[in-house]
C-alpha atoms as a PDB file:
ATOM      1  CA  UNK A   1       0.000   0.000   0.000  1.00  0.00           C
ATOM      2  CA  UNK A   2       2.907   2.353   1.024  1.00  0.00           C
ATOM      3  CA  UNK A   3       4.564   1.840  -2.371  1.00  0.00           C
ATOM      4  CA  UNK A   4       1.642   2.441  -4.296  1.00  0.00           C
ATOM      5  CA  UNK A   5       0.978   5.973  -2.777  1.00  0.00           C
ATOM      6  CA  UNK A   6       4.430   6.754  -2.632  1.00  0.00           C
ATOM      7  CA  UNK A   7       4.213   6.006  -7.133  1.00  0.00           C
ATOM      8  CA  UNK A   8       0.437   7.671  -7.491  1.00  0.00           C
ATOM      9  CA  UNK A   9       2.263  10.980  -5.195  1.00  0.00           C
ATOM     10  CA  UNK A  10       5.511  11.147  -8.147  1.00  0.00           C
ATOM     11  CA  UNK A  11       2.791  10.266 -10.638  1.00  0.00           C
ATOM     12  CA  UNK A  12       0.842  13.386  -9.652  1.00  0.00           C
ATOM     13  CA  UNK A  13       4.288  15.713  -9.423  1.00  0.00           C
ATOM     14  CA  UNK A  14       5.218  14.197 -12.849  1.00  0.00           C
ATOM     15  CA  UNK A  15       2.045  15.512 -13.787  1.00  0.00           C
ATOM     16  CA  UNK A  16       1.880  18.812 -12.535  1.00  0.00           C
ATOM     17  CA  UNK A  17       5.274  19.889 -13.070  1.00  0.00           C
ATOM     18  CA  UNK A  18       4.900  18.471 -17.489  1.00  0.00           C
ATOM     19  CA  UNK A  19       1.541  20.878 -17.077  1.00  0.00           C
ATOM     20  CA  UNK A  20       3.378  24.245 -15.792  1.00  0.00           C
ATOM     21  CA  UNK A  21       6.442  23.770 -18.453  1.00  0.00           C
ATOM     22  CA  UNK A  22       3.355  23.761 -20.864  1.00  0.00           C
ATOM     23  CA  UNK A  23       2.112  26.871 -19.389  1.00  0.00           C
ATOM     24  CA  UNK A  24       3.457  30.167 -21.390  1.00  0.00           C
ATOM     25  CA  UNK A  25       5.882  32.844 -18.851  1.00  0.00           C
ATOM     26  CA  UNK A  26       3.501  35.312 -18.641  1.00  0.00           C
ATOM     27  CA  UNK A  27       5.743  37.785 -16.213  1.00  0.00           C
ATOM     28  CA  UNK A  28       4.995  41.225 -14.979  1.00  0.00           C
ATOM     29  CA  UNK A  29       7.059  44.629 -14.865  1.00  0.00           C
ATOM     30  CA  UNK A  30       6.539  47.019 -12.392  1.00  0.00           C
ATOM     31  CA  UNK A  31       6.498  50.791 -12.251  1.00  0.00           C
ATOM     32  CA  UNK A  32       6.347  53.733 -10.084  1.00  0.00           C
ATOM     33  CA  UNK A  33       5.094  57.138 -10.579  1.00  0.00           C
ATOM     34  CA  UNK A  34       6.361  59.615  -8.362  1.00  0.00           C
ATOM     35  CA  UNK A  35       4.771  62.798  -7.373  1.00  0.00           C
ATOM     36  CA  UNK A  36       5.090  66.107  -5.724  1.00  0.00           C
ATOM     37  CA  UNK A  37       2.603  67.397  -3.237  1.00  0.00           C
ATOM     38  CA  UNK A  38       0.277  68.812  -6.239  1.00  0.00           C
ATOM     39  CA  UNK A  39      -0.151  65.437  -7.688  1.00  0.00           C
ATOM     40  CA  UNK A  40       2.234  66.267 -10.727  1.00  0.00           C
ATOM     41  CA  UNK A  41       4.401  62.905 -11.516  1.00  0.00           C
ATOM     42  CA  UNK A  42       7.876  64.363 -10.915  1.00  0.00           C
ATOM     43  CA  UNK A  43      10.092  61.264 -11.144  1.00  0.00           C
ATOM     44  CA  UNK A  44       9.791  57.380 -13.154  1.00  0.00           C
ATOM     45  CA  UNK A  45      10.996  54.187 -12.141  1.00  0.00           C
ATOM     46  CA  UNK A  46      10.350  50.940 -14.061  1.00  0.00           C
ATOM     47  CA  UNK A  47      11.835  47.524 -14.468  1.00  0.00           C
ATOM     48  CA  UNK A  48      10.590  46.039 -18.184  1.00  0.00           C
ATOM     49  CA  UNK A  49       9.298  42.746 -18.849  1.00  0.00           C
ATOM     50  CA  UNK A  50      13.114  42.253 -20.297  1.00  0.00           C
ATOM     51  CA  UNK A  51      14.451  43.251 -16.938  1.00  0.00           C
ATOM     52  CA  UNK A  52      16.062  46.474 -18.321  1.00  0.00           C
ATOM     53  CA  UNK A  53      15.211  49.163 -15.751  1.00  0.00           C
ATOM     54  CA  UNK A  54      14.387  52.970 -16.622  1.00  0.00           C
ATOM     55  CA  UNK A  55      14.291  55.869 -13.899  1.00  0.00           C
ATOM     56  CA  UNK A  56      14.225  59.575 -14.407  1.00  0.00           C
ATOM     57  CA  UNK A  57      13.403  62.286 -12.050  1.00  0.00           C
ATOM     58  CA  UNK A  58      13.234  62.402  -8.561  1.00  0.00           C
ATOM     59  CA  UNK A  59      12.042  59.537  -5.890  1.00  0.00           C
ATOM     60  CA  UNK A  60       9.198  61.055  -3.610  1.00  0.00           C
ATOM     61  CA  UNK A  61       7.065  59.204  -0.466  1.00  0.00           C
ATOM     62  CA  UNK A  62       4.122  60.641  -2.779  1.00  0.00           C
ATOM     63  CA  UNK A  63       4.112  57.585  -5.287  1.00  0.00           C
ATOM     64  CA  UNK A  64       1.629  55.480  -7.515  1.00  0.00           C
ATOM     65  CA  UNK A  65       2.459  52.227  -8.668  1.00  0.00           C
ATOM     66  CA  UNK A  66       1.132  49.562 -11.204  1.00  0.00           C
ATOM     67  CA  UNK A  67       2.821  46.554 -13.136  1.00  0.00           C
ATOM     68  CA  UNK A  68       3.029  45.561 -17.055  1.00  0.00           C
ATOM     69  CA  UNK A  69       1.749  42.270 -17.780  1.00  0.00           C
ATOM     70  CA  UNK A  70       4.196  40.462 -20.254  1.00  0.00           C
ATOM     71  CA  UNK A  71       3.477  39.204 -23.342  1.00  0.00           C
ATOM     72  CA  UNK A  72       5.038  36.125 -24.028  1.00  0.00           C
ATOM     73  CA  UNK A  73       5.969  36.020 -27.895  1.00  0.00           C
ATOM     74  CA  UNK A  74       7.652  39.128 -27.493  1.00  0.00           C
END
């Protein structure tokens, strides 16, 4: 009995893990807006679905953030 549940549990990981390499990489990037205390975005800070990062401006506590979903044939 033990060595049947012990082949039906790799079974099910063999499964599940031939499943998720099936699945596309759909990442995210995430960005920041930052703003001054009149709500005007005075700095940028992003990392890309490629992982390249881009910033400009200048980092407030004032901030509103968001993410890029990732296509996956690009």
């Amino acid at each position: 009995m033990r060595k049947a549940l012990i082949h039906l549990g790799l079974a099910t990981a063999l499964a599940i893990g031939s499943t998720a390499a099936a699945a596309p990489d759909v990442g995210r990037g995430e960005f920041v807006h930052y703003l001054d205390e009149n709500g005007t975005v005075v700095g940028y800070y992003a990392v890309h679905c490629d992982g390249s990062v881009e910033s400009w401006g200048k980092p407030t506590r004032n901030r509103a953030t968001g993410v890029f979903i990732c296509d996956p044939d690009v």
